[in-house]
PDB file of N, CA and C in Angstrom:
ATOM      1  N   UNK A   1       0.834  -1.171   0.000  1.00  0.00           N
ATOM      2  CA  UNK A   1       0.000   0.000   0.000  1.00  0.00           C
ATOM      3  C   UNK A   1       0.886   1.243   0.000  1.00  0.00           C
ATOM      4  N   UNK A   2       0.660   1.924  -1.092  1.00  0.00           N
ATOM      5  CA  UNK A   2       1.346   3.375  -0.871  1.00  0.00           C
ATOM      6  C   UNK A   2       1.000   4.499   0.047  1.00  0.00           C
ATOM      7  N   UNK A   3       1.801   5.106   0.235  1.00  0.00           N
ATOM      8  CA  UNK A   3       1.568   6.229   1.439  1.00  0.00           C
ATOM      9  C   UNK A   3       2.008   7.531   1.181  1.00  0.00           C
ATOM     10  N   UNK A   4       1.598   8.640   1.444  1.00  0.00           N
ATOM     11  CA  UNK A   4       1.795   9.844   0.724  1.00  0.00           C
ATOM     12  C   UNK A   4       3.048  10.441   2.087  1.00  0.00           C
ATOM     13  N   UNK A   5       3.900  10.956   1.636  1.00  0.00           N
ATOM     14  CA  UNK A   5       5.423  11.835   2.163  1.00  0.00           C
ATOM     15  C   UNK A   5       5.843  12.991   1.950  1.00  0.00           C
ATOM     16  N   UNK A   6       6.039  14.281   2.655  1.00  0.00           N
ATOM     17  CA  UNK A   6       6.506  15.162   2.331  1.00  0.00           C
ATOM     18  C   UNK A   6       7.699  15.414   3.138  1.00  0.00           C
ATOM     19  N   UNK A   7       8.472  15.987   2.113  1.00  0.00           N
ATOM     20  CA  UNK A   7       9.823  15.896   2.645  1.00  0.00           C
ATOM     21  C   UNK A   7      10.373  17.801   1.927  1.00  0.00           C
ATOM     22  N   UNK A   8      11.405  17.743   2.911  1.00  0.00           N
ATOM     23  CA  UNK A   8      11.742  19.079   2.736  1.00  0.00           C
ATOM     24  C   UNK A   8      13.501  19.058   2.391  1.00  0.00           C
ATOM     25  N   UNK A   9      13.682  20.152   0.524  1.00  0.00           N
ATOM     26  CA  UNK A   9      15.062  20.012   0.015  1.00  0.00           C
ATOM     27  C   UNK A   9      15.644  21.419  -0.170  1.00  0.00           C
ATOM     28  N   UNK A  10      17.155  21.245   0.217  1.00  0.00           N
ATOM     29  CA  UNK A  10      17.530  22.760  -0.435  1.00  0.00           C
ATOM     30  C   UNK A  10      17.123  23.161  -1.765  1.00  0.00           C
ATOM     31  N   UNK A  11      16.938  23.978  -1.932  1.00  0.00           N
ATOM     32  CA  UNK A  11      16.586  24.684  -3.340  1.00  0.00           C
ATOM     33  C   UNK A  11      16.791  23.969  -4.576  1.00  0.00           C
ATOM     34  N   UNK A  12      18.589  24.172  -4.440  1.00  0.00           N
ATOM     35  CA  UNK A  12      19.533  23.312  -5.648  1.00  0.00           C
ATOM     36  C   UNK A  12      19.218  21.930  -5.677  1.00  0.00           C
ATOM     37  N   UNK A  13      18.946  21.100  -4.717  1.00  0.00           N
ATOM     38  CA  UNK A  13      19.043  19.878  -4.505  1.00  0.00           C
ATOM     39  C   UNK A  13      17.152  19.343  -5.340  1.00  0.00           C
ATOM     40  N   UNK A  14      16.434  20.469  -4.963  1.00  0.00           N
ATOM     41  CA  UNK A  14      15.192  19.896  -5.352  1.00  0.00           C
ATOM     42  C   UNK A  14      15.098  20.313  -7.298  1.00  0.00           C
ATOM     43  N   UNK A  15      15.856  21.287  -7.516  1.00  0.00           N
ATOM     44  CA  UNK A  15      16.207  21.365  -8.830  1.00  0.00           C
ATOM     45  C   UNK A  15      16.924  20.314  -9.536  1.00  0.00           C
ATOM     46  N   UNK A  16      17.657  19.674  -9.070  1.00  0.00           N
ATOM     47  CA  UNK A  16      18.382  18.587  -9.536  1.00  0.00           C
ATOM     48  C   UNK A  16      17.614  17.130  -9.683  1.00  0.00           C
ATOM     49  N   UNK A  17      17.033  17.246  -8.693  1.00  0.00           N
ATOM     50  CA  UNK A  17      16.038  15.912  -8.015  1.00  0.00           C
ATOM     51  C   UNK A  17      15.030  16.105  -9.818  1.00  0.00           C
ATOM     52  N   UNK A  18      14.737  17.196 -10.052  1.00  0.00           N
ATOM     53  CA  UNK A  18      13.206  17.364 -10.809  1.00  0.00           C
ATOM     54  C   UNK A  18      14.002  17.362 -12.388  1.00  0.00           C
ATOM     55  N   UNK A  19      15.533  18.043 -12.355  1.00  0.00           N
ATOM     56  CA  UNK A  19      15.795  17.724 -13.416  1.00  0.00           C
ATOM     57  C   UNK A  19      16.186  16.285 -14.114  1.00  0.00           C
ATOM     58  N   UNK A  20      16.718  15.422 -12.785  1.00  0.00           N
ATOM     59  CA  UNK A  20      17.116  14.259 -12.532  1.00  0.00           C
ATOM     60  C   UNK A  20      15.687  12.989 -12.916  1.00  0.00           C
ATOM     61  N   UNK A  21      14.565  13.040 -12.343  1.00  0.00           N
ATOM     62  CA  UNK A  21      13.152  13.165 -12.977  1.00  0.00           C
ATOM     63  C   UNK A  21      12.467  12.965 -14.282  1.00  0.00           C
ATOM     64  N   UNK A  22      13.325  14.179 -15.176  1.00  0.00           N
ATOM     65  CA  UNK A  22      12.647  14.033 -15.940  1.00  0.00           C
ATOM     66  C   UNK A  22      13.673  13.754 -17.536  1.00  0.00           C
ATOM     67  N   UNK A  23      15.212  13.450 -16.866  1.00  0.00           N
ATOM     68  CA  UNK A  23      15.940  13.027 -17.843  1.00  0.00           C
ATOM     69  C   UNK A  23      16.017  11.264 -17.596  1.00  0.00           C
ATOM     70  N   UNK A  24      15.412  11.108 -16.535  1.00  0.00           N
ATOM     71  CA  UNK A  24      15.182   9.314 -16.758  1.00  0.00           C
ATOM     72  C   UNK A  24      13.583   8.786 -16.746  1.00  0.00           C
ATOM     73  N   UNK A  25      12.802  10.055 -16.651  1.00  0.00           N
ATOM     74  CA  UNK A  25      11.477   9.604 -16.997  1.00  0.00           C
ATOM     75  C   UNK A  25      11.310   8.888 -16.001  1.00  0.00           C
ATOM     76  N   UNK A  26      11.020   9.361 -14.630  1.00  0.00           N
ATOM     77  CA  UNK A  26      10.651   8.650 -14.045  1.00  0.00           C
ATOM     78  C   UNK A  26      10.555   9.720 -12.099  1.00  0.00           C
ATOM     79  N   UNK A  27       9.537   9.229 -11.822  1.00  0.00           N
ATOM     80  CA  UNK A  27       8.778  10.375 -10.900  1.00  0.00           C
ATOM     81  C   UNK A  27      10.057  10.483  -9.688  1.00  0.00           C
ATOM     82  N   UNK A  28       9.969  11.553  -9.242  1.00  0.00           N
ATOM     83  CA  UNK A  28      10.987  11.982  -7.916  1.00  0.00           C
ATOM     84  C   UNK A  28      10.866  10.984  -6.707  1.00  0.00           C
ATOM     85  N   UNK A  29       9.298  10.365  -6.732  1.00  0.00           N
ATOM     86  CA  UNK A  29       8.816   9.640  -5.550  1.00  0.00           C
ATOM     87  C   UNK A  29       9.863   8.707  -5.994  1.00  0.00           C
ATOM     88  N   UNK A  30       9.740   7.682  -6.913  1.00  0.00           N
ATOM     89  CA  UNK A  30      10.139   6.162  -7.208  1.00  0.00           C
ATOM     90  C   UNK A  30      11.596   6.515  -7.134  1.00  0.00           C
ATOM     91  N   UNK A  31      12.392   7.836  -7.676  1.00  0.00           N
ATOM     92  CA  UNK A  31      13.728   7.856  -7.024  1.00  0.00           C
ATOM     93  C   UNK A  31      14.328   7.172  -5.945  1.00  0.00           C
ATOM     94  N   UNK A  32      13.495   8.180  -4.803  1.00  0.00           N
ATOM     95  CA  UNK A  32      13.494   8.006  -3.228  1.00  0.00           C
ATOM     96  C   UNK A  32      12.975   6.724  -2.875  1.00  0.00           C
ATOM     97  N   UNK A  33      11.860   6.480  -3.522  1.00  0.00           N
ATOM     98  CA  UNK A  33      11.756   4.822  -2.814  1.00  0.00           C
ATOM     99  C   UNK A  33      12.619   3.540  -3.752  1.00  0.00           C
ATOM    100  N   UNK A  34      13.365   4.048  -4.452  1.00  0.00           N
ATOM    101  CA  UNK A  34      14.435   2.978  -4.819  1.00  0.00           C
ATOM    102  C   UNK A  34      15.735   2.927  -4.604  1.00  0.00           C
ATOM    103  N   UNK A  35      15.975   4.480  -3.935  1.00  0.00           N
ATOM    104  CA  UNK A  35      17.124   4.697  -2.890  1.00  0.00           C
ATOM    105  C   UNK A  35      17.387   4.066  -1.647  1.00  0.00           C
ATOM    106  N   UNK A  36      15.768   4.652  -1.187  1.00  0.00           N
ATOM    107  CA  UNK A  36      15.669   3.895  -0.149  1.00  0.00           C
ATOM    108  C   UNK A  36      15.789   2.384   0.433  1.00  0.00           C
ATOM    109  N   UNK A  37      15.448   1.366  -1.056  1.00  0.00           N
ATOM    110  CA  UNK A  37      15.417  -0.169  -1.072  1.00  0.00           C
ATOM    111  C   UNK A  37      16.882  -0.529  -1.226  1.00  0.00           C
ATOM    112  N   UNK A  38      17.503   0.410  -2.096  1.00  0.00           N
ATOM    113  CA  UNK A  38      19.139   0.460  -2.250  1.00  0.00           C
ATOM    114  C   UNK A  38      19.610   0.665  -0.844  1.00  0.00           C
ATOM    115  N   UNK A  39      19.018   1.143   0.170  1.00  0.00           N
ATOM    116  CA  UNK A  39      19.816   1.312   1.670  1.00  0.00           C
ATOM    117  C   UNK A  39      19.317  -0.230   2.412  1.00  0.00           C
ATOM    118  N   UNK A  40      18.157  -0.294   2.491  1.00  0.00           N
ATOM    119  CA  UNK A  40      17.624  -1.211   3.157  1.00  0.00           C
ATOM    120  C   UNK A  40      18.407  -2.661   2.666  1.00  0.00           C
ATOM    121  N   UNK A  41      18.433  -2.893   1.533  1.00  0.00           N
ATOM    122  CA  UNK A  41      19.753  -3.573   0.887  1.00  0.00           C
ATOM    123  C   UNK A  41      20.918  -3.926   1.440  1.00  0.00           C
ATOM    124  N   UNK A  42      21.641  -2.711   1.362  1.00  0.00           N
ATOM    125  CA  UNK A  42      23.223  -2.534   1.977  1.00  0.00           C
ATOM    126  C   UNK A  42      23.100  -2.929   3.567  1.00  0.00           C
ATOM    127  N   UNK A  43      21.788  -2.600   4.520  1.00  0.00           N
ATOM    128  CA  UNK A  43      21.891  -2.557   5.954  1.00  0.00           C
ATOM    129  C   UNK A  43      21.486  -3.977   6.125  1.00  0.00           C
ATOM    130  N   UNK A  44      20.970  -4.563   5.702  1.00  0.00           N
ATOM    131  CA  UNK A  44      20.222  -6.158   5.971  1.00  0.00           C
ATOM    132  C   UNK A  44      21.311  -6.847   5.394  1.00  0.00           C
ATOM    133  N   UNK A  45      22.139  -7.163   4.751  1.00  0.00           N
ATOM    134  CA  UNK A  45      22.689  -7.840   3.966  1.00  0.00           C
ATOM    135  C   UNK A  45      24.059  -7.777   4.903  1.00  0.00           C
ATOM    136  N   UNK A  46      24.869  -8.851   4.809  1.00  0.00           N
ATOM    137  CA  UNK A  46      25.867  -9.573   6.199  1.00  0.00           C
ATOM    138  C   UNK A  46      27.182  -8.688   5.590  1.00  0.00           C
ATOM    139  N   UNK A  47      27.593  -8.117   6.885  1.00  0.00           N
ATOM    140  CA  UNK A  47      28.987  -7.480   6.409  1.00  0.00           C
ATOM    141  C   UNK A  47      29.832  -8.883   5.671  1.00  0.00           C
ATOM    142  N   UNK A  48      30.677  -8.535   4.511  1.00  0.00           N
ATOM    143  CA  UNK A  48      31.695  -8.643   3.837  1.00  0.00           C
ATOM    144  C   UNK A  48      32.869  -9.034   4.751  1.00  0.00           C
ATOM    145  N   UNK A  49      34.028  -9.880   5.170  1.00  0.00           N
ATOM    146  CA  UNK A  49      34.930 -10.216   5.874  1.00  0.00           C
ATOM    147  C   UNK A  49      35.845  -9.721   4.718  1.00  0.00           C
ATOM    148  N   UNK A  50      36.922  -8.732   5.203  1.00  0.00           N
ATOM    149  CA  UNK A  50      37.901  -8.141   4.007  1.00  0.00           C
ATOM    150  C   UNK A  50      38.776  -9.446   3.824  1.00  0.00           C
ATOM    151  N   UNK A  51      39.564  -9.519   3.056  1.00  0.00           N
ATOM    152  CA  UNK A  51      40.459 -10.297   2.346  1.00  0.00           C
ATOM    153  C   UNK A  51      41.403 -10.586   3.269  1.00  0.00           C
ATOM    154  N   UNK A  52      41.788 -12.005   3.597  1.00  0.00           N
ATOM    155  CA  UNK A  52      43.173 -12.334   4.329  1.00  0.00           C
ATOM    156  C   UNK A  52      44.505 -12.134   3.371  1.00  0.00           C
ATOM    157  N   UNK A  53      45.479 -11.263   3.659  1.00  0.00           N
ATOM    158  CA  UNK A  53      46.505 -11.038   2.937  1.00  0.00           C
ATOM    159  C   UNK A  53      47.600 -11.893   3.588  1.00  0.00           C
ATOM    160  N   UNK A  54      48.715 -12.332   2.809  1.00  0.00           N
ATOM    161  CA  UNK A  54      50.134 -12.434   3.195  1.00  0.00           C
ATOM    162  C   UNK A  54      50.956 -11.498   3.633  1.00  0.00           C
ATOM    163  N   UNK A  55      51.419 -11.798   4.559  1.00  0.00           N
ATOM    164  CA  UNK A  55      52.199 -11.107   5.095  1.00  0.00           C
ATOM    165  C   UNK A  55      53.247 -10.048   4.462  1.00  0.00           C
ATOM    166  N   UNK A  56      53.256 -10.682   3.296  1.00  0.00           N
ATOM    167  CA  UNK A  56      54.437 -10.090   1.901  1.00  0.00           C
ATOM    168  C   UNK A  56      53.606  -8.951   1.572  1.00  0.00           C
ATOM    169  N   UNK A  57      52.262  -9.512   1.279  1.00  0.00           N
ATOM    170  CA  UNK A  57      51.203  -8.641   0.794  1.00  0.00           C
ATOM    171  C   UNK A  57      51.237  -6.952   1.428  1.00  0.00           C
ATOM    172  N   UNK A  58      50.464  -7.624   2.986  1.00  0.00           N
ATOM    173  CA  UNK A  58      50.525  -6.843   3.899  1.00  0.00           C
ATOM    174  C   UNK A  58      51.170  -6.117   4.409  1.00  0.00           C
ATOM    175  N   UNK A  59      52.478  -6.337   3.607  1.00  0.00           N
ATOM    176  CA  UNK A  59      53.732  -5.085   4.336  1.00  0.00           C
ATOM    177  C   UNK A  59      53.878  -4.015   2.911  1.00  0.00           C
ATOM    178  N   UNK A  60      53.495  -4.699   1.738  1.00  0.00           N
ATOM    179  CA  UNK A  60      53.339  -4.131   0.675  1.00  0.00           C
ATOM    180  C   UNK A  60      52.015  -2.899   0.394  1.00  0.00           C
ATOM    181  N   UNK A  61      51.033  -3.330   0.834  1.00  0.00           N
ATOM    182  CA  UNK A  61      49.991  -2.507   1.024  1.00  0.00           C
ATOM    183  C   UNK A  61      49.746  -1.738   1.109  1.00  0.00           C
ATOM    184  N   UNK A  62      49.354  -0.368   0.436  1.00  0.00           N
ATOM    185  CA  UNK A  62      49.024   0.606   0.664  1.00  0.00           C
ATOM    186  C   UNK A  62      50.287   1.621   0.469  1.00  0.00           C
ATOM    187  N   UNK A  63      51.398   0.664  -0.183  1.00  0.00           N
ATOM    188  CA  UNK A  63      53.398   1.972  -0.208  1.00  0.00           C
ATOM    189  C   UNK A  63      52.590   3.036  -1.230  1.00  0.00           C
ATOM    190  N   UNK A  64      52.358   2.916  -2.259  1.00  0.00           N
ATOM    191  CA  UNK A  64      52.074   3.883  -3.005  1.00  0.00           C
ATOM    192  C   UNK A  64      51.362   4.933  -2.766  1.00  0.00           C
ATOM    193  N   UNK A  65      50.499   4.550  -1.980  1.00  0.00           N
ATOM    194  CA  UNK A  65      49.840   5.847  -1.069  1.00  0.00           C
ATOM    195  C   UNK A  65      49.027   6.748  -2.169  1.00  0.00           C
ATOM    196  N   UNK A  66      49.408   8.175  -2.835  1.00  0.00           N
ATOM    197  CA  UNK A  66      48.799   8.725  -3.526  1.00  0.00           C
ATOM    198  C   UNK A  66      49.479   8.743  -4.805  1.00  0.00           C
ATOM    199  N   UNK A  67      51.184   8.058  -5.038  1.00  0.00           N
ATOM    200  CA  UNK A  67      51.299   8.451  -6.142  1.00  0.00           C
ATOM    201  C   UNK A  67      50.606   7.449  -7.232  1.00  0.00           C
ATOM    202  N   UNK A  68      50.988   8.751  -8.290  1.00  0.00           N
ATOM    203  CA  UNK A  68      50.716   8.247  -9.527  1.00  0.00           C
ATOM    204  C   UNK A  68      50.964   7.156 -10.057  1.00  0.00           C
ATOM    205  N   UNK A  69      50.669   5.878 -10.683  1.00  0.00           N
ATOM    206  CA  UNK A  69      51.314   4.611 -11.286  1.00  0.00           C
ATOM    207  C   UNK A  69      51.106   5.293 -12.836  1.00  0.00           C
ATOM    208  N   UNK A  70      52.138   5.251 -13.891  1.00  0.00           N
ATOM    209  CA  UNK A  70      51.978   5.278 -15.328  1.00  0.00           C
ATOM    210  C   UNK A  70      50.900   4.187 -15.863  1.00  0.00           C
ATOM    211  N   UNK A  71      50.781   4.380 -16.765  1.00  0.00           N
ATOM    212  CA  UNK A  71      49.463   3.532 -17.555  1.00  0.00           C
ATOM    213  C   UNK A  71      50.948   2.307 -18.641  1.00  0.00           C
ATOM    214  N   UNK A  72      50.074   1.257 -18.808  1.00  0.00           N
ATOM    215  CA  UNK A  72      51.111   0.534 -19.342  1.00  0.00           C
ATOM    216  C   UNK A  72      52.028   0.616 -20.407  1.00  0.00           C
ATOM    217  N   UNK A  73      50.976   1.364 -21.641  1.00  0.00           N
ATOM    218  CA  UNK A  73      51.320   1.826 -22.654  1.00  0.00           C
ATOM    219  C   UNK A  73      52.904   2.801 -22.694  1.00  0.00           C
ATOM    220  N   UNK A  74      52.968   3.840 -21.846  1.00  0.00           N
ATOM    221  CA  UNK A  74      53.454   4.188 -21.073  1.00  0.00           C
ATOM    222  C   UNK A  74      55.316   3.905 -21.021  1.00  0.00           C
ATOM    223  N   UNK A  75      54.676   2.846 -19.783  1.00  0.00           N
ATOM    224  CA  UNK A  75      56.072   1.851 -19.723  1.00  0.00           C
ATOM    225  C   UNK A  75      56.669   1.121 -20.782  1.00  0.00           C
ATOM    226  N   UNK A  76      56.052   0.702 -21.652  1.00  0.00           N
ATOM    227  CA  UNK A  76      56.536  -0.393 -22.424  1.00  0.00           C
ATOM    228  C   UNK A  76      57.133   1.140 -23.730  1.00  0.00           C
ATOM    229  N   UNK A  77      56.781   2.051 -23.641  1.00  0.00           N
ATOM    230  CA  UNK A  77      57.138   2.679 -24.726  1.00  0.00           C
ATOM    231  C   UNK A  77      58.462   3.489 -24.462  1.00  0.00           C
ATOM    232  N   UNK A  78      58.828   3.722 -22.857  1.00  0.00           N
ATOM    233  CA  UNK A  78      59.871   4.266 -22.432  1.00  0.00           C
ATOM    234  C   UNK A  78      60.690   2.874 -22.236  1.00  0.00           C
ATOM    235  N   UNK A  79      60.230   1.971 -22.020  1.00  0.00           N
ATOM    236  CA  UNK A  79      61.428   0.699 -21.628  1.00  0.00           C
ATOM    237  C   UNK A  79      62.201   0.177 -23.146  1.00  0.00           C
ATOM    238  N   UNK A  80      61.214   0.055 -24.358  1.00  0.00           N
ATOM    239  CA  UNK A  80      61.424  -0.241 -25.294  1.00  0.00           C
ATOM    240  C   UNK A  80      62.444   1.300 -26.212  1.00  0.00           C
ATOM    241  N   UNK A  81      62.301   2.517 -25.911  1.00  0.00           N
ATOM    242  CA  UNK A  81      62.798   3.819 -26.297  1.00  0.00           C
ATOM    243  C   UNK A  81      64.252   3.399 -25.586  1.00  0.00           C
ATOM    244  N   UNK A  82      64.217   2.827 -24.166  1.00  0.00           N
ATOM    245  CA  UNK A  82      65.821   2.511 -23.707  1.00  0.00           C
ATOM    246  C   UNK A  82      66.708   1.920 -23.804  1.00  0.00           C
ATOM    247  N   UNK A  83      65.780   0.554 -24.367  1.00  0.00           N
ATOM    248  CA  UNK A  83      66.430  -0.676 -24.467  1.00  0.00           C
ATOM    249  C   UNK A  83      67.010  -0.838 -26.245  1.00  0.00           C
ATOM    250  N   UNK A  84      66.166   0.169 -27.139  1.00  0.00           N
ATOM    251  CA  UNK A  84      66.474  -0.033 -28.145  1.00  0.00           C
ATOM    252  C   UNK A  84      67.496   0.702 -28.859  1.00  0.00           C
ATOM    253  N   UNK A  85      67.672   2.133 -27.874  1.00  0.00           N
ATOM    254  CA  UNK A  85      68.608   3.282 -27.927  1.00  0.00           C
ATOM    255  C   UNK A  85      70.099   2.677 -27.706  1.00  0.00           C
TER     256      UNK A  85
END
């Protein structure tokens, strides 16, 4: 049985919601109540046990931190530019 809801949005947010609406054709309500099934989802459903790592792994983990890694293309075009020089 459906039930009627009023809910209260910042300005921008309810502009987005209505533009959001009506570029997937489909009402603001059914948004929110398929957000909502998307939460109810994630909260009922059994936490995930993270991954057992090796110890090798685990000391490895996380060195790179924020830098950058090159893309492969990349490497193979500077390794091959060195090796062939």
């Amino acid at each position: 049985m459906n039930r009627k809801m009023t809910i209260t949005l910042e300005a921008g947010t309810l502009a987005f919601a209505r533009d959001f609406s009506r570029r997937t054709n489909q009402p603001v309500s059914k948004i929110i109540e398929n957000y909502f099934q998307q939460l109810r989802g994630k909260i009922s459903a059994p936490a995930e046990k993270p991954p057992v790592l090796s110890p090798a792994t685990a000391e490895l983990y996380g060195i790179l931190g924020g830098v950058k890694v090159p893309d492969k293309k990349f490497l193979r075009r500077e390794f091959h530019e060195k090796n062939l020089a």
